[in-house]
C-alpha atoms as a PDB file:
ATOM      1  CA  UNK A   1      16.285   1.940  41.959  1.00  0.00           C
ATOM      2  CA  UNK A   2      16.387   4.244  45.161  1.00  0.00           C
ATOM      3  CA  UNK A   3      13.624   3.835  47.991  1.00  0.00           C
ATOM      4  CA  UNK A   4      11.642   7.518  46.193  1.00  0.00           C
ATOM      5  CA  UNK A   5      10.945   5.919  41.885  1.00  0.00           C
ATOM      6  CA  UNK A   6      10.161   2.467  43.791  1.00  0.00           C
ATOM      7  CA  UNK A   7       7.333   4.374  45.559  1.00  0.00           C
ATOM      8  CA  UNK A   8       6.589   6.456  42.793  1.00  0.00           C
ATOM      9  CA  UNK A   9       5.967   3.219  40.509  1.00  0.00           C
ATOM     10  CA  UNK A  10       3.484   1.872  42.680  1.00  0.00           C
ATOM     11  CA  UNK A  11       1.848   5.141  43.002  1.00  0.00           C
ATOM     12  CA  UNK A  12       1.190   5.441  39.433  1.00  0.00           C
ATOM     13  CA  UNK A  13       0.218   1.321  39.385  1.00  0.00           C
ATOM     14  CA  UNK A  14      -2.303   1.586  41.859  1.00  0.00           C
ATOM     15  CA  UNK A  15      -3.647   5.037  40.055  1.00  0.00           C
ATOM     16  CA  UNK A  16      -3.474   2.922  36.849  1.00  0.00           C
ATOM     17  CA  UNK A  17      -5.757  -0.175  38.396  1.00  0.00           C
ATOM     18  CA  UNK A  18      -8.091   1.940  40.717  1.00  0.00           C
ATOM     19  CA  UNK A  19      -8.581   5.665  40.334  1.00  0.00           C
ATOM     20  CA  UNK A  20     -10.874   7.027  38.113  1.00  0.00           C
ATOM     21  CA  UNK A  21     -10.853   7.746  34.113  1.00  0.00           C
ATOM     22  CA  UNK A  22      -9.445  11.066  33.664  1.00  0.00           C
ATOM     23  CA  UNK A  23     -10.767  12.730  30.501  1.00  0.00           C
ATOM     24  CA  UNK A  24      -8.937  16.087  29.301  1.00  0.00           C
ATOM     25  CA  UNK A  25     -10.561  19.503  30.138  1.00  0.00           C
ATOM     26  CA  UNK A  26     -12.734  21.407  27.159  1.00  0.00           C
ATOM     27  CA  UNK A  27     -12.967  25.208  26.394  1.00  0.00           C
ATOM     28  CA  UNK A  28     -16.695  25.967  26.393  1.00  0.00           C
ATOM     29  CA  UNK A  29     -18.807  25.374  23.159  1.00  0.00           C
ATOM     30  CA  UNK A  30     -17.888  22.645  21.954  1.00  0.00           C
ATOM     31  CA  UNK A  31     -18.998  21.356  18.893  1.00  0.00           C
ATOM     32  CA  UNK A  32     -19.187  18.464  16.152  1.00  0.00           C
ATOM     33  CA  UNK A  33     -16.760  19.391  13.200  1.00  0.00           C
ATOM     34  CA  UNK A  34     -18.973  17.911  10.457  1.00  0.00           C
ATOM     35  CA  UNK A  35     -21.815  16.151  10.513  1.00  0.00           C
ATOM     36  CA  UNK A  36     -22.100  14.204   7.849  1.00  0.00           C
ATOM     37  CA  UNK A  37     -24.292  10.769   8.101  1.00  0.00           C
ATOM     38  CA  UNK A  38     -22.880   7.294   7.152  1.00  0.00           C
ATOM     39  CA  UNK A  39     -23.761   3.948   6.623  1.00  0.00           C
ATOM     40  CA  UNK A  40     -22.321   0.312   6.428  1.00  0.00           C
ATOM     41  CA  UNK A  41     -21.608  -1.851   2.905  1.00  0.00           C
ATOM     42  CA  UNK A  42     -19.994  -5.513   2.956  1.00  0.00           C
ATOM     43  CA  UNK A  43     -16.881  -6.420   1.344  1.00  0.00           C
ATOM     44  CA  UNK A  44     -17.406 -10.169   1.451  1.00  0.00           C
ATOM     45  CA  UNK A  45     -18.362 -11.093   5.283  1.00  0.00           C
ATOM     46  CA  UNK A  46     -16.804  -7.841   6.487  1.00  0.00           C
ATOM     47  CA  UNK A  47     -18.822  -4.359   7.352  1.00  0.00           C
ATOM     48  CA  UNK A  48     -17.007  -1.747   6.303  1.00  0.00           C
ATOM     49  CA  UNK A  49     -18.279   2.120   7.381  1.00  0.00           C
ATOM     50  CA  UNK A  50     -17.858   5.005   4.710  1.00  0.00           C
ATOM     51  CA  UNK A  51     -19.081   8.164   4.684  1.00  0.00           C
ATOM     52  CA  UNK A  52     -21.005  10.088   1.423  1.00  0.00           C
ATOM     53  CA  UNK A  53     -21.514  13.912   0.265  1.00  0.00           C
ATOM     54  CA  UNK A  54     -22.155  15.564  -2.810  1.00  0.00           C
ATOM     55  CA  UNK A  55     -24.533  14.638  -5.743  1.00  0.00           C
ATOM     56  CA  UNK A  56     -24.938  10.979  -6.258  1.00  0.00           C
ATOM     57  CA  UNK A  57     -23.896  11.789 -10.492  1.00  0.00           C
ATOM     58  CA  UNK A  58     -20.877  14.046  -9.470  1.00  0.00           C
ATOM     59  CA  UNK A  59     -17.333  13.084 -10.211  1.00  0.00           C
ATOM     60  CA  UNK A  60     -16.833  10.697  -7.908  1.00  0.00           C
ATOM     61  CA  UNK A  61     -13.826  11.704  -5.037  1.00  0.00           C
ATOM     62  CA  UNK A  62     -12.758   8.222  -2.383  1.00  0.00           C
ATOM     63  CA  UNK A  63     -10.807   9.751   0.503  1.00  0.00           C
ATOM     64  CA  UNK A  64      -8.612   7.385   2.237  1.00  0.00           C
ATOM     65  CA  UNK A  65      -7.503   7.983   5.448  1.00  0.00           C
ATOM     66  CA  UNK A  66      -3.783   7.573   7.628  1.00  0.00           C
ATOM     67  CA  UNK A  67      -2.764   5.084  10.451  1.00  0.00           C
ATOM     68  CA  UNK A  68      -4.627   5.612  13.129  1.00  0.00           C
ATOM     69  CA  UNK A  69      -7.157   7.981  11.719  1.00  0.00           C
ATOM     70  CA  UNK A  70     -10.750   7.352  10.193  1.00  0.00           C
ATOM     71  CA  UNK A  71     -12.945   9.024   7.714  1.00  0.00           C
ATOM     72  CA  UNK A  72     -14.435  11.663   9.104  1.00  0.00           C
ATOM     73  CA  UNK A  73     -11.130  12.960  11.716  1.00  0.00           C
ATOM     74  CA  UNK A  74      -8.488  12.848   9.049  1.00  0.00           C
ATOM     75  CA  UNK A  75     -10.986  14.515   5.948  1.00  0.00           C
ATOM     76  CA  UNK A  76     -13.297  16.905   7.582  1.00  0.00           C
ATOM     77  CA  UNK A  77     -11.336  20.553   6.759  1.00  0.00           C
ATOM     78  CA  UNK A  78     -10.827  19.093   3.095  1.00  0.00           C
ATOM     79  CA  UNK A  79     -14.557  17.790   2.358  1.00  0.00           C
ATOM     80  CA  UNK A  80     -15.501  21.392   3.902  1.00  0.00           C
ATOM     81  CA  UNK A  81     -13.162  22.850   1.015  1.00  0.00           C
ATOM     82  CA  UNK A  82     -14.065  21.001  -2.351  1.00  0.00           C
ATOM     83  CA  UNK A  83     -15.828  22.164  -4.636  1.00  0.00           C
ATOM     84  CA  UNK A  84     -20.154  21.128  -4.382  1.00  0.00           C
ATOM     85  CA  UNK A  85     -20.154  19.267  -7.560  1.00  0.00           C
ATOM     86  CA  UNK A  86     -17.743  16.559  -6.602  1.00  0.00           C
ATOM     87  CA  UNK A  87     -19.032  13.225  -5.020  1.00  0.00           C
ATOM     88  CA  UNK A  88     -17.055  12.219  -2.007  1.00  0.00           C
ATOM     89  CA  UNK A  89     -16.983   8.854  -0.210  1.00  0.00           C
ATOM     90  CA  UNK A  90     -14.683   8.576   2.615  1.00  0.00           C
ATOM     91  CA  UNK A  91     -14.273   5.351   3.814  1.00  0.00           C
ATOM     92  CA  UNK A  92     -13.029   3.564   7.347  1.00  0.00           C
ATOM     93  CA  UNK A  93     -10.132   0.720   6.312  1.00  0.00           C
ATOM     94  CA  UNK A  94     -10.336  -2.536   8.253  1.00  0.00           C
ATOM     95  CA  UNK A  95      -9.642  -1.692  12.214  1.00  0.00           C
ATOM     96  CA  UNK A  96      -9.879   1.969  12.082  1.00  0.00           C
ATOM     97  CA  UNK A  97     -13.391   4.064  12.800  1.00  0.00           C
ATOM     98  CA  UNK A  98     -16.472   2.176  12.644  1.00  0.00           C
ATOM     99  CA  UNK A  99     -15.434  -0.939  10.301  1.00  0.00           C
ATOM    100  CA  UNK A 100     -15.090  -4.528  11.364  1.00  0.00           C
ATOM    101  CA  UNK A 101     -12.031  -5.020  13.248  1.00  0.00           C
ATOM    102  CA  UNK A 102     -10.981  -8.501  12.173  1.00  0.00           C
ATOM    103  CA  UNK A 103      -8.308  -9.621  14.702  1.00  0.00           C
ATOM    104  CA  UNK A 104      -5.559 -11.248  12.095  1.00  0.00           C
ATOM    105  CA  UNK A 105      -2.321  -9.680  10.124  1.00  0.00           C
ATOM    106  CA  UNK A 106      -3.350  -8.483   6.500  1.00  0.00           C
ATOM    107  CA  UNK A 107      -0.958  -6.155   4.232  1.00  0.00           C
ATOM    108  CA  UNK A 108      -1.328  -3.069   1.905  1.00  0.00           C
ATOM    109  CA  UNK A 109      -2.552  -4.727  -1.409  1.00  0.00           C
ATOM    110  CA  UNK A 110      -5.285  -6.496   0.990  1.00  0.00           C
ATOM    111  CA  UNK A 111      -6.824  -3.082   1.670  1.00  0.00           C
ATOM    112  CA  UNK A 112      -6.530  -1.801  -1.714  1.00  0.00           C
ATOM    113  CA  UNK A 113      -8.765  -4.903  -2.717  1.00  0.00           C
ATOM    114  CA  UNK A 114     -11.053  -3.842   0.171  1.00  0.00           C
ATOM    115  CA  UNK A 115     -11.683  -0.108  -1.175  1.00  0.00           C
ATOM    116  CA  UNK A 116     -12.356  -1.351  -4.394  1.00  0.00           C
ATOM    117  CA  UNK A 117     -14.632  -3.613  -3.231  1.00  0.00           C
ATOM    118  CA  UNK A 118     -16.610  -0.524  -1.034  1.00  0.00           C
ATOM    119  CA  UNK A 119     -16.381   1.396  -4.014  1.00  0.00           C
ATOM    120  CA  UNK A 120     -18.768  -1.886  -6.095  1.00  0.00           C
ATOM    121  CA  UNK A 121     -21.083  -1.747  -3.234  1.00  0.00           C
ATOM    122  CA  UNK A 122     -22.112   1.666  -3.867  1.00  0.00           C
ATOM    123  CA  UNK A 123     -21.836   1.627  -7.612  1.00  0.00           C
ATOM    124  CA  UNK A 124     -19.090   3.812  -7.802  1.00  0.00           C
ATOM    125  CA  UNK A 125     -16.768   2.445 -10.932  1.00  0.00           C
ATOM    126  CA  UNK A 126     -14.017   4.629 -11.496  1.00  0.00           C
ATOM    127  CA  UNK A 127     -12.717   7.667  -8.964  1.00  0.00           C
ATOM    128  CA  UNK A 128     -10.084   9.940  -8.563  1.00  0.00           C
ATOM    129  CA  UNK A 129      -8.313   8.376  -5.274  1.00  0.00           C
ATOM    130  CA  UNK A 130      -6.944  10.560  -2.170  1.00  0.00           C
ATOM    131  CA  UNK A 131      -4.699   9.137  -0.272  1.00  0.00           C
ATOM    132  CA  UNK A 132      -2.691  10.054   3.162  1.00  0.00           C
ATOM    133  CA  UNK A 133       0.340   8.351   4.673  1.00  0.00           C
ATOM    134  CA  UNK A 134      -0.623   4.756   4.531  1.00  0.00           C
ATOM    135  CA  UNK A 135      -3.800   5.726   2.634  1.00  0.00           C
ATOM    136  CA  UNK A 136      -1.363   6.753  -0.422  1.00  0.00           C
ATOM    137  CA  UNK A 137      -0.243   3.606  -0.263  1.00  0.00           C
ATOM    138  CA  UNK A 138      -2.837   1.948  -0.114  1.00  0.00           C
ATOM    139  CA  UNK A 139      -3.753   4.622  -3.246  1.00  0.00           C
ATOM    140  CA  UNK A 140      -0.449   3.394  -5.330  1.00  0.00           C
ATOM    141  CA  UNK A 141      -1.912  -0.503  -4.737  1.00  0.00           C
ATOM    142  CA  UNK A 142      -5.012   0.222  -5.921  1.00  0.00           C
ATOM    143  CA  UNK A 143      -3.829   1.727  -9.022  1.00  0.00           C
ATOM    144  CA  UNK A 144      -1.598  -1.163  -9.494  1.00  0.00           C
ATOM    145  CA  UNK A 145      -4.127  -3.947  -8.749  1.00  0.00           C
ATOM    146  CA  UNK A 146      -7.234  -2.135 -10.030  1.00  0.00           C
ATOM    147  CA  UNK A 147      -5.902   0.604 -12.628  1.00  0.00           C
ATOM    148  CA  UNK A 148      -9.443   0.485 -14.017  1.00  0.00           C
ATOM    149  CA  UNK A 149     -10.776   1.926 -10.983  1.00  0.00           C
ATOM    150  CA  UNK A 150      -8.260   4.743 -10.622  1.00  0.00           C
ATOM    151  CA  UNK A 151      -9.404   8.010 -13.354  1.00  0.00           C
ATOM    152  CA  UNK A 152      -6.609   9.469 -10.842  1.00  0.00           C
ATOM    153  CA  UNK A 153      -4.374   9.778  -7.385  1.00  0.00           C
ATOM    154  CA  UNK A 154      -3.157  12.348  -4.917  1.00  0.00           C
ATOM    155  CA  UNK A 155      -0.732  11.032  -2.765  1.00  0.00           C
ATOM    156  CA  UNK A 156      -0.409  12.996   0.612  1.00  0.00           C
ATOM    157  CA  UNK A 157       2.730  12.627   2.686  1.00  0.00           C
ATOM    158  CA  UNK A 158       3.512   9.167   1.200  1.00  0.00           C
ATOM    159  CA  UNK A 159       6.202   6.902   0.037  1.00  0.00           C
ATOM    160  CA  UNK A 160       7.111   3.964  -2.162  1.00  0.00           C
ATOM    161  CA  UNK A 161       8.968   2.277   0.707  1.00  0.00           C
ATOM    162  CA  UNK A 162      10.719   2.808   3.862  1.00  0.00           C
ATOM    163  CA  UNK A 163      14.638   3.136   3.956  1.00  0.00           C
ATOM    164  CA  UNK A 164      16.621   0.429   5.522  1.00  0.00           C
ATOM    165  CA  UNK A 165      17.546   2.091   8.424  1.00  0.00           C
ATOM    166  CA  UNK A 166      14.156   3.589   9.112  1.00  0.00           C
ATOM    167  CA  UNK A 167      12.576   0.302   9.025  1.00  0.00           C
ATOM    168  CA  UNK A 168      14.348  -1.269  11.509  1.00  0.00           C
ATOM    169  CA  UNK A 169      13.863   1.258  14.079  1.00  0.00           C
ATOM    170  CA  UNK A 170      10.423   1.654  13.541  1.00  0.00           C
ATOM    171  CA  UNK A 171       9.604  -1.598  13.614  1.00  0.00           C
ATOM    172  CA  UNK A 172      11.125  -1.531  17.390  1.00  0.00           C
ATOM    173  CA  UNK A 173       9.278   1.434  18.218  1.00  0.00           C
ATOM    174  CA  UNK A 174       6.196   0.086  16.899  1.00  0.00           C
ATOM    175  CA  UNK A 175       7.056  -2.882  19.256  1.00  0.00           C
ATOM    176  CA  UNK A 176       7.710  -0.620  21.961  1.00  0.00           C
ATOM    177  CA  UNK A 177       4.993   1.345  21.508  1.00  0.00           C
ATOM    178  CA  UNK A 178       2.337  -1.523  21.184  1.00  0.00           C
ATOM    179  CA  UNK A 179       3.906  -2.981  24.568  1.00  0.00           C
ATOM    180  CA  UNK A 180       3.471   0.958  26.140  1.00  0.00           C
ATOM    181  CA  UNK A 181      -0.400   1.006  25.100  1.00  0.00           C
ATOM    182  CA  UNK A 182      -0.968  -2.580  26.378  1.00  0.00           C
ATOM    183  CA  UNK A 183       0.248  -1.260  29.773  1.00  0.00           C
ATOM    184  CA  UNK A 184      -1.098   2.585  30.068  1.00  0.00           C
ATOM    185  CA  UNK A 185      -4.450   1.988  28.164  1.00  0.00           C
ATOM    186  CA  UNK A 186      -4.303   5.123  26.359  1.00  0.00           C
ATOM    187  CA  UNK A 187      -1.499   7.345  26.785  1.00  0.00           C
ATOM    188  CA  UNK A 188      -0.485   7.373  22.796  1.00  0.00           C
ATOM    189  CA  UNK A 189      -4.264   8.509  22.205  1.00  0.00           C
ATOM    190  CA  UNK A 190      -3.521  11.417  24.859  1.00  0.00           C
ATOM    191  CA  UNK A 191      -0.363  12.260  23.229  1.00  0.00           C
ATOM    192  CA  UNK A 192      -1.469  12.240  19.288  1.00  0.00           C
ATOM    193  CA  UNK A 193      -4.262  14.490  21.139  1.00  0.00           C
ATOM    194  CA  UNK A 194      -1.938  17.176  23.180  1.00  0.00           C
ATOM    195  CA  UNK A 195      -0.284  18.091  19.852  1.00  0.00           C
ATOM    196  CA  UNK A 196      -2.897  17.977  17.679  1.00  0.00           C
ATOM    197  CA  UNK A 197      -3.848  20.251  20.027  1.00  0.00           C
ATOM    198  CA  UNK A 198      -1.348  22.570  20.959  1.00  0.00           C
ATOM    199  CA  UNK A 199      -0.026  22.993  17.454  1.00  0.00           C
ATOM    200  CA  UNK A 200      -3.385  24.026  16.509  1.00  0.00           C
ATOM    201  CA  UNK A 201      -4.088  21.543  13.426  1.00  0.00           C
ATOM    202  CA  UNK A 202      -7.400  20.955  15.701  1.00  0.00           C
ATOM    203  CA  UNK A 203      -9.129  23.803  16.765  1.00  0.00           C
ATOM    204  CA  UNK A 204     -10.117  23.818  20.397  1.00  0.00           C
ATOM    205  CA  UNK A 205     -13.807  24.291  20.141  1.00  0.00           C
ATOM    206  CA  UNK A 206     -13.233  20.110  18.439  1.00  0.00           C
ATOM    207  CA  UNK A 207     -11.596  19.274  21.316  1.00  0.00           C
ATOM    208  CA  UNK A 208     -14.317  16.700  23.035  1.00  0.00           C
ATOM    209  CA  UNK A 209     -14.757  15.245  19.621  1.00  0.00           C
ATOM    210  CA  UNK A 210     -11.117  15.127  18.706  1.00  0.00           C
ATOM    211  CA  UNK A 211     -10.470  13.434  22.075  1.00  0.00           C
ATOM    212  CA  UNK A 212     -13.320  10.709  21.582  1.00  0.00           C
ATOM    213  CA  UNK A 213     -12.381  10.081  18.153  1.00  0.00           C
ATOM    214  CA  UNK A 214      -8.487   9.655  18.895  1.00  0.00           C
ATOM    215  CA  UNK A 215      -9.633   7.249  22.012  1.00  0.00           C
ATOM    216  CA  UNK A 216     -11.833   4.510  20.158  1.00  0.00           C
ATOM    217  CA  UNK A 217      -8.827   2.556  18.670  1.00  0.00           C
ATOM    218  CA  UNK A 218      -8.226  -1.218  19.601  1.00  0.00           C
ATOM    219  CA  UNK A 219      -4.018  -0.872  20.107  1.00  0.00           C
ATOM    220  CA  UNK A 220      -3.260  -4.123  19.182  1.00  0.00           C
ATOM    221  CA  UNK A 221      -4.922  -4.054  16.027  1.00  0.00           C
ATOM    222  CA  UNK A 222      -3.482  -0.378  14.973  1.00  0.00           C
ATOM    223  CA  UNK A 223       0.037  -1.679  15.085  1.00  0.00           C
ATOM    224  CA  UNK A 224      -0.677  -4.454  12.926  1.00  0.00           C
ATOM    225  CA  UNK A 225      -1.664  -1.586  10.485  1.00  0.00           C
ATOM    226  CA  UNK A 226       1.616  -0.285  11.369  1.00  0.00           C
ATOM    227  CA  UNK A 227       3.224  -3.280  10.617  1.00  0.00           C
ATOM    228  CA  UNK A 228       2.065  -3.775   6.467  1.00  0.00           C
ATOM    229  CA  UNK A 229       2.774   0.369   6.326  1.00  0.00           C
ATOM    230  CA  UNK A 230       6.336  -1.011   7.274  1.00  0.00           C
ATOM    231  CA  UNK A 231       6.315  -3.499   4.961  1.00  0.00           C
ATOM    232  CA  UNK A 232       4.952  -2.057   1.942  1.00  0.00           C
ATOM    233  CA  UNK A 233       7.309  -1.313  -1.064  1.00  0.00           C
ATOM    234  CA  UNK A 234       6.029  -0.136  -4.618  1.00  0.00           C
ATOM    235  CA  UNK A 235       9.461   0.271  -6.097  1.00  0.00           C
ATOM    236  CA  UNK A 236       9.409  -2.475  -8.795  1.00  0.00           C
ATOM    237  CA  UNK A 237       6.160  -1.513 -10.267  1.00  0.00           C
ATOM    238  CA  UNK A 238       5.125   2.287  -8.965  1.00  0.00           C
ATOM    239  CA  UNK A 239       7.474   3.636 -12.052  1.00  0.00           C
ATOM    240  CA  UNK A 240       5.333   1.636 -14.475  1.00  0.00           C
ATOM    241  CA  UNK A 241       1.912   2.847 -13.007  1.00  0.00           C
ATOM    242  CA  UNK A 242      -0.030   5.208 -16.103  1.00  0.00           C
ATOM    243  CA  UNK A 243      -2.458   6.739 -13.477  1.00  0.00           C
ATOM    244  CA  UNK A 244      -1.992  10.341 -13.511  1.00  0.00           C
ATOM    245  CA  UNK A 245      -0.816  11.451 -10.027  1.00  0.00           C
ATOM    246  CA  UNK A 246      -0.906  14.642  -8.265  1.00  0.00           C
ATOM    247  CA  UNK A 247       2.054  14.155  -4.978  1.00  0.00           C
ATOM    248  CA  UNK A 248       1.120  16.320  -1.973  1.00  0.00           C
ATOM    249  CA  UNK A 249       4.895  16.799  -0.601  1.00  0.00           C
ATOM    250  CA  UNK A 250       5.242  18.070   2.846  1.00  0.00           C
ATOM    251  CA  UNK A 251       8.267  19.804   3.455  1.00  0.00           C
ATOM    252  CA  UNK A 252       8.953  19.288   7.326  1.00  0.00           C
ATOM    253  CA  UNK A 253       6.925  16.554   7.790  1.00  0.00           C
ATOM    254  CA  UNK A 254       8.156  14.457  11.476  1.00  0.00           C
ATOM    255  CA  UNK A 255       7.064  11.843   9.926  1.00  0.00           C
ATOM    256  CA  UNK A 256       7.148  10.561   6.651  1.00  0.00           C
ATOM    257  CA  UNK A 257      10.542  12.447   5.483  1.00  0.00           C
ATOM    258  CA  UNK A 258      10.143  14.779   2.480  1.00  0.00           C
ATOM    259  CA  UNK A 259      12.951  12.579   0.654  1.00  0.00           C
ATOM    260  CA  UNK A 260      10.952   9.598   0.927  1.00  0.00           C
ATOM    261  CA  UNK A 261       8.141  11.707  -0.528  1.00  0.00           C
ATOM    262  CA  UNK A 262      10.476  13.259  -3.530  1.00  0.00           C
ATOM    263  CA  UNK A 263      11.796   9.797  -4.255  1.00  0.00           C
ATOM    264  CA  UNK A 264       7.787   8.750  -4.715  1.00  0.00           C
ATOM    265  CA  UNK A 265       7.287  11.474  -7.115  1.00  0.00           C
ATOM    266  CA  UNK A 266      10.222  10.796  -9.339  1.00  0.00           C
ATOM    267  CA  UNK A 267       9.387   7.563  -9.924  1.00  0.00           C
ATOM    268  CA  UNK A 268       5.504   8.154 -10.898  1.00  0.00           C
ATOM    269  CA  UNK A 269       5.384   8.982 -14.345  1.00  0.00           C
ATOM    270  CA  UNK A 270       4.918  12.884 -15.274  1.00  0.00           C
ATOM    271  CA  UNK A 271       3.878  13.767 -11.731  1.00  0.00           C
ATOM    272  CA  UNK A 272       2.900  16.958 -10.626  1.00  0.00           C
ATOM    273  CA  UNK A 273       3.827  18.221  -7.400  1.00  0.00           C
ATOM    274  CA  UNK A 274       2.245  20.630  -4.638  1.00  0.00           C
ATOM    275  CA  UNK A 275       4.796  21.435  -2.615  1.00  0.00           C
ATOM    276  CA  UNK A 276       3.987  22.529   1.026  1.00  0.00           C
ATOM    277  CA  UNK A 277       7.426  24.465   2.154  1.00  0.00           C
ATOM    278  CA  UNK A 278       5.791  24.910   6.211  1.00  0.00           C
ATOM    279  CA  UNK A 279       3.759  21.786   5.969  1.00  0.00           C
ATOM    280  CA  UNK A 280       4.491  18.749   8.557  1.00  0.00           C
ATOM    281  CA  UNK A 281       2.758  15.426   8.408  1.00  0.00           C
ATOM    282  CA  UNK A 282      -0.982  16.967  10.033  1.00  0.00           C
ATOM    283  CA  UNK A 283      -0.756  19.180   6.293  1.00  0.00           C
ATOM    284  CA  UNK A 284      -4.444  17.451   6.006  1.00  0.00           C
ATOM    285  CA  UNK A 285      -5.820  19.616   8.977  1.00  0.00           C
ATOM    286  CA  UNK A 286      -3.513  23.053   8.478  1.00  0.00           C
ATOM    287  CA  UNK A 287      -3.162  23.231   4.833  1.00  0.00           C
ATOM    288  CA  UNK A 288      -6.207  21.857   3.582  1.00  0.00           C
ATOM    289  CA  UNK A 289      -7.178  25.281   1.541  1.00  0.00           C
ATOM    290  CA  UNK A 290      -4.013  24.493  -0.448  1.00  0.00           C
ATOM    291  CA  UNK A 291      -4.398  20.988  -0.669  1.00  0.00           C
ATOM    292  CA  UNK A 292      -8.420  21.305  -1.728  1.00  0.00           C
ATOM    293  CA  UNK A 293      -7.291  24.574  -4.694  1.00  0.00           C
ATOM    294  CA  UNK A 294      -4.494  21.663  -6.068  1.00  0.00           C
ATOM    295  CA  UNK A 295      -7.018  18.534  -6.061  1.00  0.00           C
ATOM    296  CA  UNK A 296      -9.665  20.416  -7.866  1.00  0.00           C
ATOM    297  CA  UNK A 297      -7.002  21.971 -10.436  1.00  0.00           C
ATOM    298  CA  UNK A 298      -5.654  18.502 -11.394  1.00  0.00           C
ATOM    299  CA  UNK A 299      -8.744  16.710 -11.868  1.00  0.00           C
ATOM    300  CA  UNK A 300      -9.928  19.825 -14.002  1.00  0.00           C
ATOM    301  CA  UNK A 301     -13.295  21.094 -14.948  1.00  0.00           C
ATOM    302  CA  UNK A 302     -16.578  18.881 -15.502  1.00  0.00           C
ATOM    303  CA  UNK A 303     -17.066  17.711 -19.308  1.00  0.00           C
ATOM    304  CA  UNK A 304     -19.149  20.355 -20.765  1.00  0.00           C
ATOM    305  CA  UNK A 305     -21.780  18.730 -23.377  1.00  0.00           C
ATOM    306  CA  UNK A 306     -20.580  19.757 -27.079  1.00  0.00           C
ATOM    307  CA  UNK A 307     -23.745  22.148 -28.618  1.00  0.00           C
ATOM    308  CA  UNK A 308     -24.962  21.061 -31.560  1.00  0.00           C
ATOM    309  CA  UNK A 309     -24.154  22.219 -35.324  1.00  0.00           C
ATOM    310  CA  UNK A 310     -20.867  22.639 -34.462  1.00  0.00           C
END
């Protein structure tokens, strides 16, 4: 390493350990994207955060929410678009948003018994289940371990596994990338923020919100999540699930490929499909007209009381 990247290095240690906090600069008017109150239930000794709208005796709607996201930054342009009558709960899984962040490795099936157990502290019996990226997974467990609980799923830009080669490499990156965020505090944060940006899947006037929200994260504990999204693999028993499932498939997703997603569909019985040609793996954010038109079709109008003398 030549005399210039030596000095370079210690320029950007020294910024690192004793400059100030540099936050990213805001168009004016900024605002809050949807304010919409929560509260706290427990799931044995853990607090878990979720987030209600709609009429208490509407059909009830759980949202779960991605890696890294929570239940308010991964949901907000879909609550906005369903329907009134529907009642949503969105909830925060262990370590993301504003639930307990138990510092210890857990897997899939372990969340899946968490949501259920949200959805007993607020007397909610049986929903349809939303689920994106890991949250369809977690989705797919839930309907395995709890198919009482599940009337129905939408799977968003989800699998029933990761491929060989795929999980090896990003199992590294996640180890990379864990050892990155130890070091630069929050550069991943200001990079999931630039594109979210940029591409436009958050408007610009969300900006100061977006950038808070992306920031509160405890790095250590997201790549655990990372890890049991790694390890998770419905293939022996998605095939013999009987929950009707609606799979959100998008096309050019960076992410989660749209073979992995095709592969998910064909093995849930009698699927139907929404297929998002343009969509990438953000489809939550830019398509969620779409995606809110296809959820309300599939779980079909309200029972309507039979009249009498009939």
């Amino acid at each position: 390493m030549n005399r210039f990247w030596k000095r370079v290095l210690i320029a950007a240690a020294m910024w690192r350990l004793f400059g100030p906090e540099t936050t990213p600069r805001y168009t004016p008017g900024q605002e809050h994207p949807l304010r919409i109150p929560g509260r706290t239930v427990f799931v044995g000794d853990r607090e878990f955060f979720l987030r209600e709208t709609g009429p208490v005796d509407g059909p009830p709607v759980v949202l779960i929410h991605g890696l890294g996201n929570n239940s308010l930054e991964n949901w907000y342009e879909l609550i906005k678009r369903l329907p009134s009558r529907y009642r949503i709960v969105a909830v925060d899984i262990r370590n993301h948003g504003k639930s307990d962040k138990p510092r210890e490795r857990f897997e899939i099936s372990r969340m899946a018994d968490e949501v259920a157990g949200m959805m007993d502290a607020i007397g909610v019996d049986r929903a349809v289940i939303v689920g994106f990226s890991m949250g369809g997974m977690i989705a797919q467990e839930m309907a395995h371990r709890h198919p009482l609980r599940v009337d129905r799923m939408v799977l968003m830009g989800t699998a029933a596994h990761h491929s060989g080669s795929w999980k090896a490499a990003r199992w590294l990156g996640f180890v990379l990338g864990r050892a990155f965020e130890r070091l630069t505090g929050k550069q991943l944060s200001l990079i999931t923020f630039r594109y979210m940006m940029l591409t436009g899947a958050v408007p610009a006037r969300y900006g100061r919100w977006f950038w808070e929200t992306v920031l509160d994260r405890d790095a250590d504990l997201y790549y655990e999540a990372a890890f049991a999204v790694i390890n998770f693999d419905s293939r022996e028993w998605v095939g013999r699930l009987n929950t009707p499932a609606l799979v959100v498939i998008s096309v050019k997703d960076q992410l989660v490929p749209a073979s992995w997603q095709y592969d998910l569909a064909g093995r849930l019985k009698g699927a139907e499909v929404l297929e998002l040609i343009d969509g990438r793996h953000e489809h939550p954010w830019t398509h969620a007209d779409r995606v809110a038109r296809a959820i309300d079709e599939f779980i079909g109008p309200p029972d309507l009381p039979v009249a009498e003398g009939l």
